[in-house]
C-alpha atoms as a PDB file:
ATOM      1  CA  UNK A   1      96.898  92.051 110.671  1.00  0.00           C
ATOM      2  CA  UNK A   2      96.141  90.075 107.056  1.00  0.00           C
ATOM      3  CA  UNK A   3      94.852  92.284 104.772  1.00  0.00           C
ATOM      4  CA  UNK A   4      92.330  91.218 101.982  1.00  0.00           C
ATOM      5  CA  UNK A   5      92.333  92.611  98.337  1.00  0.00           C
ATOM      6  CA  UNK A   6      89.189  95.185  99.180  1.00  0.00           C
ATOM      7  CA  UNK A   7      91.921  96.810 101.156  1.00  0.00           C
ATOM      8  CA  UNK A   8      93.616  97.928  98.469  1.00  0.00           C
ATOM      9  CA  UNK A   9      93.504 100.483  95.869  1.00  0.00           C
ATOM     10  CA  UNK A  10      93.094  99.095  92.128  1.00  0.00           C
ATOM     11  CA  UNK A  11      96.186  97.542  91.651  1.00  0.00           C
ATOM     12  CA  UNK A  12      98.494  98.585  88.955  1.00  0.00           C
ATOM     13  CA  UNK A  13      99.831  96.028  85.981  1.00  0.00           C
ATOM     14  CA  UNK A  14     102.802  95.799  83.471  1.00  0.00           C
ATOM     15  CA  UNK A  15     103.684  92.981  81.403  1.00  0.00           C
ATOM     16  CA  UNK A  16     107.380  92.535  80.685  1.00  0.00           C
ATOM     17  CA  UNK A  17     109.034  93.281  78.234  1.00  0.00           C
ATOM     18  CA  UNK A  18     112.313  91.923  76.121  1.00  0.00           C
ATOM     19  CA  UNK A  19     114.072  95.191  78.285  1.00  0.00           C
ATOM     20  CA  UNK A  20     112.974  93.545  81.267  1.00  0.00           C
ATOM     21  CA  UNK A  21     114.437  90.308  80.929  1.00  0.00           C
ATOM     22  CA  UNK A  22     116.947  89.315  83.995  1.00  0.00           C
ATOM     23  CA  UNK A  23     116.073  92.550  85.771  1.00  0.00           C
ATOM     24  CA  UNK A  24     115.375  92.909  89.357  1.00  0.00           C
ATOM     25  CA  UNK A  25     111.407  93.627  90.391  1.00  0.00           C
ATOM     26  CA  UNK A  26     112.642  96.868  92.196  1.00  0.00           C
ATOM     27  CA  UNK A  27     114.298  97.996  88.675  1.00  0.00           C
ATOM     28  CA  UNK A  28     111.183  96.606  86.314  1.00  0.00           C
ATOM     29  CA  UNK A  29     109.021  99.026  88.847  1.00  0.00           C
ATOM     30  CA  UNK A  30     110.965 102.257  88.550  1.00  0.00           C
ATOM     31  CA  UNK A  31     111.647 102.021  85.074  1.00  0.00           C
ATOM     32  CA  UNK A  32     108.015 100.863  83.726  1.00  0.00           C
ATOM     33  CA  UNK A  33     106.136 102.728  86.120  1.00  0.00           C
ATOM     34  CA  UNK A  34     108.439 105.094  88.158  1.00  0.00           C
ATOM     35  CA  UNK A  35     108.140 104.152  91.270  1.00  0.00           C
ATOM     36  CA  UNK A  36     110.352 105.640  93.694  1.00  0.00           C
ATOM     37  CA  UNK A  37     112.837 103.165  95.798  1.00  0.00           C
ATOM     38  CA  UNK A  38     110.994 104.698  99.083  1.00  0.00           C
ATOM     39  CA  UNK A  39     107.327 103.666  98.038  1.00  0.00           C
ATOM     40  CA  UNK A  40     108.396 100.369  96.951  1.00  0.00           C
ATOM     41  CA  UNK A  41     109.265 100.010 100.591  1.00  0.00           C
ATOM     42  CA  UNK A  42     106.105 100.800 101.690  1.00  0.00           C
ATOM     43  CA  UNK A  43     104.558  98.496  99.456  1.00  0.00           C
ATOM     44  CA  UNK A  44     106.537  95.119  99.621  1.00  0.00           C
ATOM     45  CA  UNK A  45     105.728  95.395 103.523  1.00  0.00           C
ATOM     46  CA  UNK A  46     101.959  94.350 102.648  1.00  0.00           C
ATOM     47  CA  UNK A  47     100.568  91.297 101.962  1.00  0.00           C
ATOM     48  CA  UNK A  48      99.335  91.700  98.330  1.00  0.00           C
ATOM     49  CA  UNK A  49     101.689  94.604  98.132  1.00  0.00           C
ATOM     50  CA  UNK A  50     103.953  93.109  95.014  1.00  0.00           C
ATOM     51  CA  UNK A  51     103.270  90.127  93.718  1.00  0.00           C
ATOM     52  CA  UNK A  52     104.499  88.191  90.339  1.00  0.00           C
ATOM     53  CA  UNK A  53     102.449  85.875  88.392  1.00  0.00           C
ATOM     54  CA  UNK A  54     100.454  86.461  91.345  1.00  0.00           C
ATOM     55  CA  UNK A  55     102.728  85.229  94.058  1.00  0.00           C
ATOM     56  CA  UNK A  56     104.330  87.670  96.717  1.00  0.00           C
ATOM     57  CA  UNK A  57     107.839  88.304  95.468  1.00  0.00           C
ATOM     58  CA  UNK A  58     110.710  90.287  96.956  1.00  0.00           C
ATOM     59  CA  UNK A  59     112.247  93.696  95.154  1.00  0.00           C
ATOM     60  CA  UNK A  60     115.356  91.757  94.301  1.00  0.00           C
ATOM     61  CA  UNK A  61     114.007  88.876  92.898  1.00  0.00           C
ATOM     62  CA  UNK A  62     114.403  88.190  89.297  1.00  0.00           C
ATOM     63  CA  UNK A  63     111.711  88.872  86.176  1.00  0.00           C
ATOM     64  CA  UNK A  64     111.187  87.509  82.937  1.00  0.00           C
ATOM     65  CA  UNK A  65     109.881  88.349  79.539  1.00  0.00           C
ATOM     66  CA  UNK A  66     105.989  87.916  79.550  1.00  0.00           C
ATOM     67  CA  UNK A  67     105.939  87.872  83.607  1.00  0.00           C
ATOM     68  CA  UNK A  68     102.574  89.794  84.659  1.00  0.00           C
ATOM     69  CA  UNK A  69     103.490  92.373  87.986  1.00  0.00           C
ATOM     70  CA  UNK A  70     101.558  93.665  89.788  1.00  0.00           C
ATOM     71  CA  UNK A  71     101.371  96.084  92.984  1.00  0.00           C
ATOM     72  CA  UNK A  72      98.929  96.842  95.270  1.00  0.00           C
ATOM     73  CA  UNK A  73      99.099 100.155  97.945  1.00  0.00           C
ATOM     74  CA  UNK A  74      97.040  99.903 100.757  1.00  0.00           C
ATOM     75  CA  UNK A  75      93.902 102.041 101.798  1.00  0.00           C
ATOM     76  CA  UNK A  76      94.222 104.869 103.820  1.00  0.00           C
ATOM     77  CA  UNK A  77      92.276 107.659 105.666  1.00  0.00           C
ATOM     78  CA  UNK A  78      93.002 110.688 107.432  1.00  0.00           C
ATOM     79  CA  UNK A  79      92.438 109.843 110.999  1.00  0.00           C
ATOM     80  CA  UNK A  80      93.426 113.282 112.148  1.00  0.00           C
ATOM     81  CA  UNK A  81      91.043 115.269 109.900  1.00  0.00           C
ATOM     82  CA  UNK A  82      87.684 115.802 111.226  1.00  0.00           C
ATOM     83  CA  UNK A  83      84.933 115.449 108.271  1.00  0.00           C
ATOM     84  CA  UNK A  84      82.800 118.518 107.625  1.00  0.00           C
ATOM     85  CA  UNK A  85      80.100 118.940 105.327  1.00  0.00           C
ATOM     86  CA  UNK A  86      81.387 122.106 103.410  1.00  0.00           C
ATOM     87  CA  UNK A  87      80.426 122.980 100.340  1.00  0.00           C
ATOM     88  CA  UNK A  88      83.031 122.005  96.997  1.00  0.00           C
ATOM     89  CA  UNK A  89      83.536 123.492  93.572  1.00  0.00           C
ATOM     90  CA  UNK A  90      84.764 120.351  92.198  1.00  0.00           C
ATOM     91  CA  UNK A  91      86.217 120.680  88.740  1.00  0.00           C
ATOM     92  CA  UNK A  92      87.021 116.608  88.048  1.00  0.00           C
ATOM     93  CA  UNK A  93      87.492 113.876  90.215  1.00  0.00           C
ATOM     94  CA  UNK A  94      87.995 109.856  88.911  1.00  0.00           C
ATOM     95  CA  UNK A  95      89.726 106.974  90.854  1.00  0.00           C
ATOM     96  CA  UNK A  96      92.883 108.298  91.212  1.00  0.00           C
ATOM     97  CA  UNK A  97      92.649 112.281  91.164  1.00  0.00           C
ATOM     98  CA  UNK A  98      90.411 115.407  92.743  1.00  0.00           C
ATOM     99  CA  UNK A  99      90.889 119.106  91.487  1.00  0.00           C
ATOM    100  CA  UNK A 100      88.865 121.360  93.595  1.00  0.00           C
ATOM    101  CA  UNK A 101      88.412 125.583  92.787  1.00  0.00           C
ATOM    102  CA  UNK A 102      88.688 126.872  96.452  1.00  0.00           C
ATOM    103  CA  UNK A 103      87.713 129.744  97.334  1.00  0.00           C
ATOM    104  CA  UNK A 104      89.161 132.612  99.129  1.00  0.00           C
ATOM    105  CA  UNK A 105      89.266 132.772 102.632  1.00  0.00           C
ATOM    106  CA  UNK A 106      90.006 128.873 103.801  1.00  0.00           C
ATOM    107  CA  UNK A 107      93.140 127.182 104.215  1.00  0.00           C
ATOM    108  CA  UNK A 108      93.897 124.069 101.984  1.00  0.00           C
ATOM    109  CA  UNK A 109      94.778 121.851 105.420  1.00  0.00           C
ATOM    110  CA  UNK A 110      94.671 121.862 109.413  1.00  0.00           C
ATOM    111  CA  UNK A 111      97.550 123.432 110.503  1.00  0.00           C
ATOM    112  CA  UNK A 112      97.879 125.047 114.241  1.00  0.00           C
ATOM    113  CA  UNK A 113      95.000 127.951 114.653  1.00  0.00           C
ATOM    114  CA  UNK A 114      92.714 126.168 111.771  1.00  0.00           C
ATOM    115  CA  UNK A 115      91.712 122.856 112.719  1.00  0.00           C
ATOM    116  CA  UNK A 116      88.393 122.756 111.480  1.00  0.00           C
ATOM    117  CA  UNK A 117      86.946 124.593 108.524  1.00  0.00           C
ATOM    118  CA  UNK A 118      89.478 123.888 106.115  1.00  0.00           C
ATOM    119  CA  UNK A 119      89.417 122.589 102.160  1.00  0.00           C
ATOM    120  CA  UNK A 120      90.819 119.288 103.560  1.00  0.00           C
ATOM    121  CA  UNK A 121      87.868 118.719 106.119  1.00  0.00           C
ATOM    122  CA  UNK A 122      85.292 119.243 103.128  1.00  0.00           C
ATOM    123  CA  UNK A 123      86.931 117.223 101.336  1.00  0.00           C
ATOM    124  CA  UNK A 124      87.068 114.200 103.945  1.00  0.00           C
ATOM    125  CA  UNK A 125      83.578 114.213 104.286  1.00  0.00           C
ATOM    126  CA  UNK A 126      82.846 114.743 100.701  1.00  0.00           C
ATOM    127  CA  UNK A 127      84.805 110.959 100.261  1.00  0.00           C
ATOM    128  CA  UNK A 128      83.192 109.722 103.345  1.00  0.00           C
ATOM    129  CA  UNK A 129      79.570 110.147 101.860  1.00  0.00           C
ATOM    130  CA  UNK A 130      81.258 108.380  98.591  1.00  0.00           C
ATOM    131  CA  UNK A 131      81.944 105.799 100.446  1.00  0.00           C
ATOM    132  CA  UNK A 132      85.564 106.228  99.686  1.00  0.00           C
ATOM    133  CA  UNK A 133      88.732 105.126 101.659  1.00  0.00           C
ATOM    134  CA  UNK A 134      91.413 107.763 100.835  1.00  0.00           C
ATOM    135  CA  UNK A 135      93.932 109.864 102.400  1.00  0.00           C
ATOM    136  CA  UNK A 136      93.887 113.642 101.829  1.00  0.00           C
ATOM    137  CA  UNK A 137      97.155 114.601  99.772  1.00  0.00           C
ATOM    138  CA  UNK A 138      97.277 117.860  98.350  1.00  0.00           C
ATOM    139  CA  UNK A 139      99.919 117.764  95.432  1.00  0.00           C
ATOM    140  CA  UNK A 140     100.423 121.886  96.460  1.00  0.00           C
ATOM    141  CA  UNK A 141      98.789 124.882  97.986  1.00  0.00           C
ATOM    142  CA  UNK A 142      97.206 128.141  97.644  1.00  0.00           C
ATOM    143  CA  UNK A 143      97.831 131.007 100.065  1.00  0.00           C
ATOM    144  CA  UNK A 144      94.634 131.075 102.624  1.00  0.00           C
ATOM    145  CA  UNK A 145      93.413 134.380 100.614  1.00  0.00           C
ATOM    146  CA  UNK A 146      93.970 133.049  97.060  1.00  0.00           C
ATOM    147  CA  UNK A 147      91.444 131.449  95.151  1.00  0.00           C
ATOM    148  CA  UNK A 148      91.269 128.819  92.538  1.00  0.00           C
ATOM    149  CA  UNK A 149      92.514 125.555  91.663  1.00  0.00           C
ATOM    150  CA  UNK A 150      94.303 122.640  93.836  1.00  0.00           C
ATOM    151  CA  UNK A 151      95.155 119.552  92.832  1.00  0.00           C
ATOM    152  CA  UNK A 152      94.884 116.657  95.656  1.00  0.00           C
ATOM    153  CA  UNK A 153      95.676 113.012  94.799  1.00  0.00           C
ATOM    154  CA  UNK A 154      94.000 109.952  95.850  1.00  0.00           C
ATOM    155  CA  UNK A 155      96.952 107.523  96.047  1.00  0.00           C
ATOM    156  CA  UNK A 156     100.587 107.411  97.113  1.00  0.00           C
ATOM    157  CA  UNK A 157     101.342 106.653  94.158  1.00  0.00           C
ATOM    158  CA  UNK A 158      99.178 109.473  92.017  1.00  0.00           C
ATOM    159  CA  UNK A 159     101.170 111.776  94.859  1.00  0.00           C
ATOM    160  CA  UNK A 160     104.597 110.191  93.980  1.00  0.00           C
ATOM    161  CA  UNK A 161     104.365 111.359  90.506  1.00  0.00           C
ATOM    162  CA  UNK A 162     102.524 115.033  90.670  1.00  0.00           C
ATOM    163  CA  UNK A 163     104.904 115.824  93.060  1.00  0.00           C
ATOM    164  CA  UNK A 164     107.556 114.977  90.464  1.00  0.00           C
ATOM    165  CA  UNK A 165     105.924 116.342  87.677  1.00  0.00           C
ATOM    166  CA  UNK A 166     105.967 119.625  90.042  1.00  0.00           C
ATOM    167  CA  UNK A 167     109.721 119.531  90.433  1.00  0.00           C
ATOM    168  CA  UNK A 168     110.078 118.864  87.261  1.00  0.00           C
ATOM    169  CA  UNK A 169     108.390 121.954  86.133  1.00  0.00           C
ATOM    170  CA  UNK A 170     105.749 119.635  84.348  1.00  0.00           C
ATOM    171  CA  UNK A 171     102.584 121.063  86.268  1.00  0.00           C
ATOM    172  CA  UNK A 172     101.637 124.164  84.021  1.00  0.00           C
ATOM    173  CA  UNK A 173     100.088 126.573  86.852  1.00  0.00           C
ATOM    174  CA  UNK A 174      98.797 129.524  85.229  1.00  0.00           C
ATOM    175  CA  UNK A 175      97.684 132.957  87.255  1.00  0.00           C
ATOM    176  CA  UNK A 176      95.652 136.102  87.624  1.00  0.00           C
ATOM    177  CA  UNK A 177      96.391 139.047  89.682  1.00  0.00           C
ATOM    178  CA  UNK A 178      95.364 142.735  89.634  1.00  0.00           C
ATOM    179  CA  UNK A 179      97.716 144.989  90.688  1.00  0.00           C
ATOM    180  CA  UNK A 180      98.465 148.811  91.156  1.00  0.00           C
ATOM    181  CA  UNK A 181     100.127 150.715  88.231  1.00  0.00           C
ATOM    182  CA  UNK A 182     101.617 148.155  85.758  1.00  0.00           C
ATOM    183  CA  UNK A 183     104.770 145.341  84.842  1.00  0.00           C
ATOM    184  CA  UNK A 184     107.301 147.343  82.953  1.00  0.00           C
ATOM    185  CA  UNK A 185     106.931 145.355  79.998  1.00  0.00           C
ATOM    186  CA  UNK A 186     103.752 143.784  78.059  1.00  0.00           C
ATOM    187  CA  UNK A 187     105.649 139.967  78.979  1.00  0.00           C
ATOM    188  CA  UNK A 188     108.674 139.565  81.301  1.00  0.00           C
ATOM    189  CA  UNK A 189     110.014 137.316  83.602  1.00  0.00           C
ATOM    190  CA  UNK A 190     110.767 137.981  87.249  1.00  0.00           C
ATOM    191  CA  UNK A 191     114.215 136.530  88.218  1.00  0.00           C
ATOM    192  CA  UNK A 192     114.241 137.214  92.009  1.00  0.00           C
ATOM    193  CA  UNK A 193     115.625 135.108  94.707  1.00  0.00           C
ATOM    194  CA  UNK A 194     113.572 134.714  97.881  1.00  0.00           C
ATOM    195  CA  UNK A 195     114.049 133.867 101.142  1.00  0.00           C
ATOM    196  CA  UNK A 196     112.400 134.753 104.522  1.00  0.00           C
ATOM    197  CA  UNK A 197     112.843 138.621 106.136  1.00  0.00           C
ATOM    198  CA  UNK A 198     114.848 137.583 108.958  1.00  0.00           C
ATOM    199  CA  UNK A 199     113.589 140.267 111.414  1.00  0.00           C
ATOM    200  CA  UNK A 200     109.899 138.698 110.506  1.00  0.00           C
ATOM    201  CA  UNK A 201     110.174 134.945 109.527  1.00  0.00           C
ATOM    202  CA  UNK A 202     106.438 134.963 108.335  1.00  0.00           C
ATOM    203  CA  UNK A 203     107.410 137.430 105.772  1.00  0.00           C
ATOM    204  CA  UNK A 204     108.967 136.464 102.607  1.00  0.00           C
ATOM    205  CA  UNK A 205     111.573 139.406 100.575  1.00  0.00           C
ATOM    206  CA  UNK A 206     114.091 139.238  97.509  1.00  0.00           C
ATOM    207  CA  UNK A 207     117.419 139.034  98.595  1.00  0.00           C
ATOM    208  CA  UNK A 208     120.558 137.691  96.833  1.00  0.00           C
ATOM    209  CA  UNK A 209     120.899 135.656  99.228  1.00  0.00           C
ATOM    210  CA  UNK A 210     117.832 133.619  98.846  1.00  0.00           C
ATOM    211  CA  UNK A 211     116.475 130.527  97.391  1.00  0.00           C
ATOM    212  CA  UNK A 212     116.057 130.874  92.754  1.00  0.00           C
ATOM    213  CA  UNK A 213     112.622 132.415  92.454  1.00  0.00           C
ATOM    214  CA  UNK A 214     111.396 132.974  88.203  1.00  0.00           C
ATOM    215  CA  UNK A 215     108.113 134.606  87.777  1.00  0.00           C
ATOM    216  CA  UNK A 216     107.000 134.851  84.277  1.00  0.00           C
ATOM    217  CA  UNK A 217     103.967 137.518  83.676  1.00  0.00           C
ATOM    218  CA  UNK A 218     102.116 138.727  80.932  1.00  0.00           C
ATOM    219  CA  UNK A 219     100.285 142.451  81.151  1.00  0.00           C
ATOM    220  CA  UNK A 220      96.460 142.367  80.264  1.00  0.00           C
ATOM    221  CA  UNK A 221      93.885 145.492  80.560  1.00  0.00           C
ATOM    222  CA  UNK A 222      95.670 148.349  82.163  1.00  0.00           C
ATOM    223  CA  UNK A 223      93.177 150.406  84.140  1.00  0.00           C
ATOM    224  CA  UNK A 224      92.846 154.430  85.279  1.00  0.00           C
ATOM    225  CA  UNK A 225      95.637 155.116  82.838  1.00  0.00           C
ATOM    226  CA  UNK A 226      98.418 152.882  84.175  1.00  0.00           C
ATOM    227  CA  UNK A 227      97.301 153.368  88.085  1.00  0.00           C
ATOM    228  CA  UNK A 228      96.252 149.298  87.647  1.00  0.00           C
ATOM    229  CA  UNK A 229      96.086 146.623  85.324  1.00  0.00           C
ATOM    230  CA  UNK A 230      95.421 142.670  85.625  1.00  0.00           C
ATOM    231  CA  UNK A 231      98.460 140.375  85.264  1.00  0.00           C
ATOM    232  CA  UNK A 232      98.575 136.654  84.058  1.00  0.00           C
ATOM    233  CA  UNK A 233     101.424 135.012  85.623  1.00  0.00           C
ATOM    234  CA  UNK A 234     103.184 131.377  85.266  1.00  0.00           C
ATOM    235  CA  UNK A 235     105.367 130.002  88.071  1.00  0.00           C
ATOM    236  CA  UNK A 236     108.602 128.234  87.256  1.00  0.00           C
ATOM    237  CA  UNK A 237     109.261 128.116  91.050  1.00  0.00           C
ATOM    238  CA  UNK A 238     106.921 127.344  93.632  1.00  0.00           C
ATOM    239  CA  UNK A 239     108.409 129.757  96.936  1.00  0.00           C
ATOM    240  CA  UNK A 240     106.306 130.571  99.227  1.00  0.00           C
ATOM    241  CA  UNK A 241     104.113 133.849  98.462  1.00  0.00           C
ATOM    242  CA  UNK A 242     106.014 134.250  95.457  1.00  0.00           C
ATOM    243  CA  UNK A 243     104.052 135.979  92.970  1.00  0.00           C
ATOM    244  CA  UNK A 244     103.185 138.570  95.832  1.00  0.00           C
ATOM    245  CA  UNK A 245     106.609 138.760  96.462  1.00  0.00           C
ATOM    246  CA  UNK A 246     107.784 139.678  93.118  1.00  0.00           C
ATOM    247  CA  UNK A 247     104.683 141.537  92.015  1.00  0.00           C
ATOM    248  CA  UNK A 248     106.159 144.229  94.769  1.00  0.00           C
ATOM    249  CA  UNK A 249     109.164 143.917  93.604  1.00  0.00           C
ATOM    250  CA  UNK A 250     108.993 145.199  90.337  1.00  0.00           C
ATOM    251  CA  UNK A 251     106.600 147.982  91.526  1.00  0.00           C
ATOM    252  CA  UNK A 252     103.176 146.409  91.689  1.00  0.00           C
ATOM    253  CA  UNK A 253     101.891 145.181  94.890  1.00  0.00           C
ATOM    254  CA  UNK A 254      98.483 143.106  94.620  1.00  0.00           C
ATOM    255  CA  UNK A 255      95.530 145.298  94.771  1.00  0.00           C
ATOM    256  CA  UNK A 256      94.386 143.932  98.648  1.00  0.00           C
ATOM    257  CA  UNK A 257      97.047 142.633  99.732  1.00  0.00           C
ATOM    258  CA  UNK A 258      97.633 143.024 103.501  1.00  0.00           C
ATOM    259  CA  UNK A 259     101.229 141.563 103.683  1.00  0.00           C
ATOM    260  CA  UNK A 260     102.418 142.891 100.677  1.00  0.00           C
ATOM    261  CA  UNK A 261     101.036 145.947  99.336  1.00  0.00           C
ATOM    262  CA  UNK A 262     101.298 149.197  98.618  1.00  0.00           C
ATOM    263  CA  UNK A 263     102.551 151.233 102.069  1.00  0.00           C
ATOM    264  CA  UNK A 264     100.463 153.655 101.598  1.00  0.00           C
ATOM    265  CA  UNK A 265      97.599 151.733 102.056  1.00  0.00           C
ATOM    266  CA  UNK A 266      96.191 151.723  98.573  1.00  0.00           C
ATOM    267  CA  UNK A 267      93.128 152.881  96.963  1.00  0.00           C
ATOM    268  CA  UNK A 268      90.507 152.344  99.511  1.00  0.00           C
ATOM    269  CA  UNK A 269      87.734 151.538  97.085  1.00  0.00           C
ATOM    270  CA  UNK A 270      89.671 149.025  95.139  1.00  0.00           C
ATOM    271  CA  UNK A 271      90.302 147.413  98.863  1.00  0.00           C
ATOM    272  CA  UNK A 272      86.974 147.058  99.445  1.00  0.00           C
ATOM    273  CA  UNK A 273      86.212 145.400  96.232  1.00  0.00           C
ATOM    274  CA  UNK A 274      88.557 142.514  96.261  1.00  0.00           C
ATOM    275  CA  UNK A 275      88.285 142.044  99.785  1.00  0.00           C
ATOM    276  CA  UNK A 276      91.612 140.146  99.679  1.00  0.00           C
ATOM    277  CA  UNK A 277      94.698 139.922  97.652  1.00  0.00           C
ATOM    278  CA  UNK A 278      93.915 140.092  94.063  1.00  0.00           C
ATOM    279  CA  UNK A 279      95.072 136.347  93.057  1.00  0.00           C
ATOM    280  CA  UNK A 280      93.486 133.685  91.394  1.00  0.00           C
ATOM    281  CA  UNK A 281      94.756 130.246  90.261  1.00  0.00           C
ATOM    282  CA  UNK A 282      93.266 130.131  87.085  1.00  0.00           C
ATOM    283  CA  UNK A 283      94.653 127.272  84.960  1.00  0.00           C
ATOM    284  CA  UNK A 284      95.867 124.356  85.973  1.00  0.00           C
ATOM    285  CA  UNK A 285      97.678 121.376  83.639  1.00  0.00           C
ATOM    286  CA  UNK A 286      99.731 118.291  84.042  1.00  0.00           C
ATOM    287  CA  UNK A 287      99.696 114.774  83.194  1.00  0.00           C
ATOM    288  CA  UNK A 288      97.488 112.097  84.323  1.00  0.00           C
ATOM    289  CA  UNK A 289      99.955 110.045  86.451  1.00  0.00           C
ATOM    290  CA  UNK A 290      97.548 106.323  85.053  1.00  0.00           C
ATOM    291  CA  UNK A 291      96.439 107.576  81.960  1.00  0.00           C
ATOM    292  CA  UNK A 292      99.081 109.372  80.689  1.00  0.00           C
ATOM    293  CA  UNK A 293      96.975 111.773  78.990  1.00  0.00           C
ATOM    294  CA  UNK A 294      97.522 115.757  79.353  1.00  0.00           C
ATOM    295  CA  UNK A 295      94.484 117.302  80.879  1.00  0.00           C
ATOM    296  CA  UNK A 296      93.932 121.054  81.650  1.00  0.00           C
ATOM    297  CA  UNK A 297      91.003 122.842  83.849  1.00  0.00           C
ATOM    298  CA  UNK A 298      89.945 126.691  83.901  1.00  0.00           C
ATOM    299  CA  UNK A 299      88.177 128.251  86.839  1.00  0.00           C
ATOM    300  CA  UNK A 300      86.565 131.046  86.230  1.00  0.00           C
ATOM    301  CA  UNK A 301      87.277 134.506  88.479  1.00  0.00           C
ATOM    302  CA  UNK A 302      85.284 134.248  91.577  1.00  0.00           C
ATOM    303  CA  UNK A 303      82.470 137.118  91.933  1.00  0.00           C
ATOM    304  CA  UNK A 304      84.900 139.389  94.142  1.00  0.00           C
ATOM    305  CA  UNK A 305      87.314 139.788  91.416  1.00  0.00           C
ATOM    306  CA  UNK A 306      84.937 140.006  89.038  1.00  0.00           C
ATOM    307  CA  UNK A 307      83.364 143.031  90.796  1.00  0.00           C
ATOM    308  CA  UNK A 308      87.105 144.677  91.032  1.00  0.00           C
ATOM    309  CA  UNK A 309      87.906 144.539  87.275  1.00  0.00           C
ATOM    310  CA  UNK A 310      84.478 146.639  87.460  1.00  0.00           C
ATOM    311  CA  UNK A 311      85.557 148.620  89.250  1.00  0.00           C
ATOM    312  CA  UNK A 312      88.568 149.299  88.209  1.00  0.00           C
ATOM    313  CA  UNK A 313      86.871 149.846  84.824  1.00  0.00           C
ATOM    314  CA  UNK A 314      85.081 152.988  86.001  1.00  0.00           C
ATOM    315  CA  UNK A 315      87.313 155.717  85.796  1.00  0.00           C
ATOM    316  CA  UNK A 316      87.782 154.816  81.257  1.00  0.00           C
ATOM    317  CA  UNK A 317      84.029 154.325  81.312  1.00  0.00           C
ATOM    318  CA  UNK A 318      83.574 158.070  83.068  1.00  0.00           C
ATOM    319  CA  UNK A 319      85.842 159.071  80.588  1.00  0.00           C
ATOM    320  CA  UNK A 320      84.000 158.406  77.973  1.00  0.00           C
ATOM    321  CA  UNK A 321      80.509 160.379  78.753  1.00  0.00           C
ATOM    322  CA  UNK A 322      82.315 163.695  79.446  1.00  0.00           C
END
């Protein structure tokens, strides 16, 4: 089926340059604009996918200095994610990019046992009332029970290079926890490699064996006298439950943390208060893939964990009317 240009995204434009000169379109692309060998095969498939000078050109033809390329990626939609009107904390959103604060308590996308009622059906219908023809791809996750900040790009392209910038260790993805007693040091890194308990697959645990894990943290307010304290934390890997992971490892299990917390069940009123696993996504950085331009969000703690730092405030605050 012809396509016509409203199918498209906005296309994206370089001139070339006096580098450029006798070089293939495939190499102009991934040098000027990085895009991978595997989406320029998406692309060239499509009518107005790549053209030069505006006229439809193959990846191996030839370009010149002061040629005008552009490429075009067609619209899509998530077919297979039903639209629900739930409410979003958006934190930003242009053309090309969404960050949304979730909240705890709902899965970032469908998978088997949560079809409906996840951040990727609000956000569906949140473009469909836009108007907007896009695809739902979140750049990474957040645990079901973790709260805060998820990036989710709006093109293939946009996803081509987050992801990237992710492997790259270029998305700065900054932490808060609250955990029982406290990290051994005020800053420290956690160098502890991971892998899945293999007598319970859904369970993650640090074995030699496993798969490079680095955890940096950073101790804030220390509670009860060293029973608790809050935790900033930085990820330079991305495993799966990771932080939780670690946090137990070095003695400090997240304060509500089913999976991974203390065995003796914790302190029952600090439980109650956070309701979940202490863990918010706080910061979030990276570079916009079309601007080029740094940009950094905050979200602040959601009400639960602001009424466990409370709580966990008590015991200095009864200290000081005796």
């Amino acid at each position: 089926m012809s396509l016509n240009i409203d199918d498209y995204y906005k296309p994206l434009t370089v001139i070339a340059g006096p580098a450029d000169e006798g070089k293939p379109v495939r190499t102009v692309l991934e040098r000027r604009l990085g895009i991978s060998r595997k989406l320029q095969s998406r692309i060239k498939l499509t009518e107005h996918g790549i053209a030069l000078n505006g006229k439809r050109v193959y990846t191996s033809d030839i370009v010149h200095e002061g040629d005008e390329l552009t490429i075009r990626m067609e619209k899509e939609t998530s077919d297979d994610i039903l639209p629900e009107p739930i409410p979003l904390a958006i934190v930003f959103e242009d053309e090309d990019l969404l960050i949304v604060n979730k909240p705890a308590g709902i899965v970032v996308h469908p998978t088997h046992g949560h079809y409906t009622g996840t951040l990727a059906n609000g956000v569906v219908h949140h473009w469909l009332m836009k108007g907007e023809q896009v695809r739902f791809r979140p750049v990474h996750r957040l645990d079901e029970d973790t709260s805060g900040l998820v990036a989710i790009a709006k093109t293939p392209y946009v996803h081509q290079q987050l992801s990237e910038q992710l492997q790259a260790n270029g998305v700065m993805k900054l932490y808060r926890a609250y955990v029982y007693s406290h990290p051994p040091e005020t800053k420290g890194v956690v160098n502890a490699p991971i892998d899945r308990n293999p007598d319970a697959p859904h369970i993650r645990i640090v074995t030699p064996d496993g798969y490079p894990s680095v955890t940096h943290y950073e101790t804030g307010a220390v509670f009860g006298g060293g029973a608790a304290a809050s935790v900033r934390l930085k990820l330079e890997t991305g495993r799966t439950h990771q932080i939780r992971v670690h946090m137990r490892h070095i003695g400090c299990p997240l304060i509500g943390d089913e999976m991974y917390g203390p065995d003796n069940g914790g302190h029952a009123e600090w439980e109650a208060a956070a309701g979940r696993q202490a863990l918010h996504a706080e910061t979030l950085g990276l570079t916009h893939p079309i601007t080029k331009q740094w940009m950094e969000w905050t979200a602040e703690l959601p009400p639960e964990l602001v009424r466990l730092e409370e709580v966990l405030e008590k015991p200095s605050r009864d200290e000081l009317t005796i």
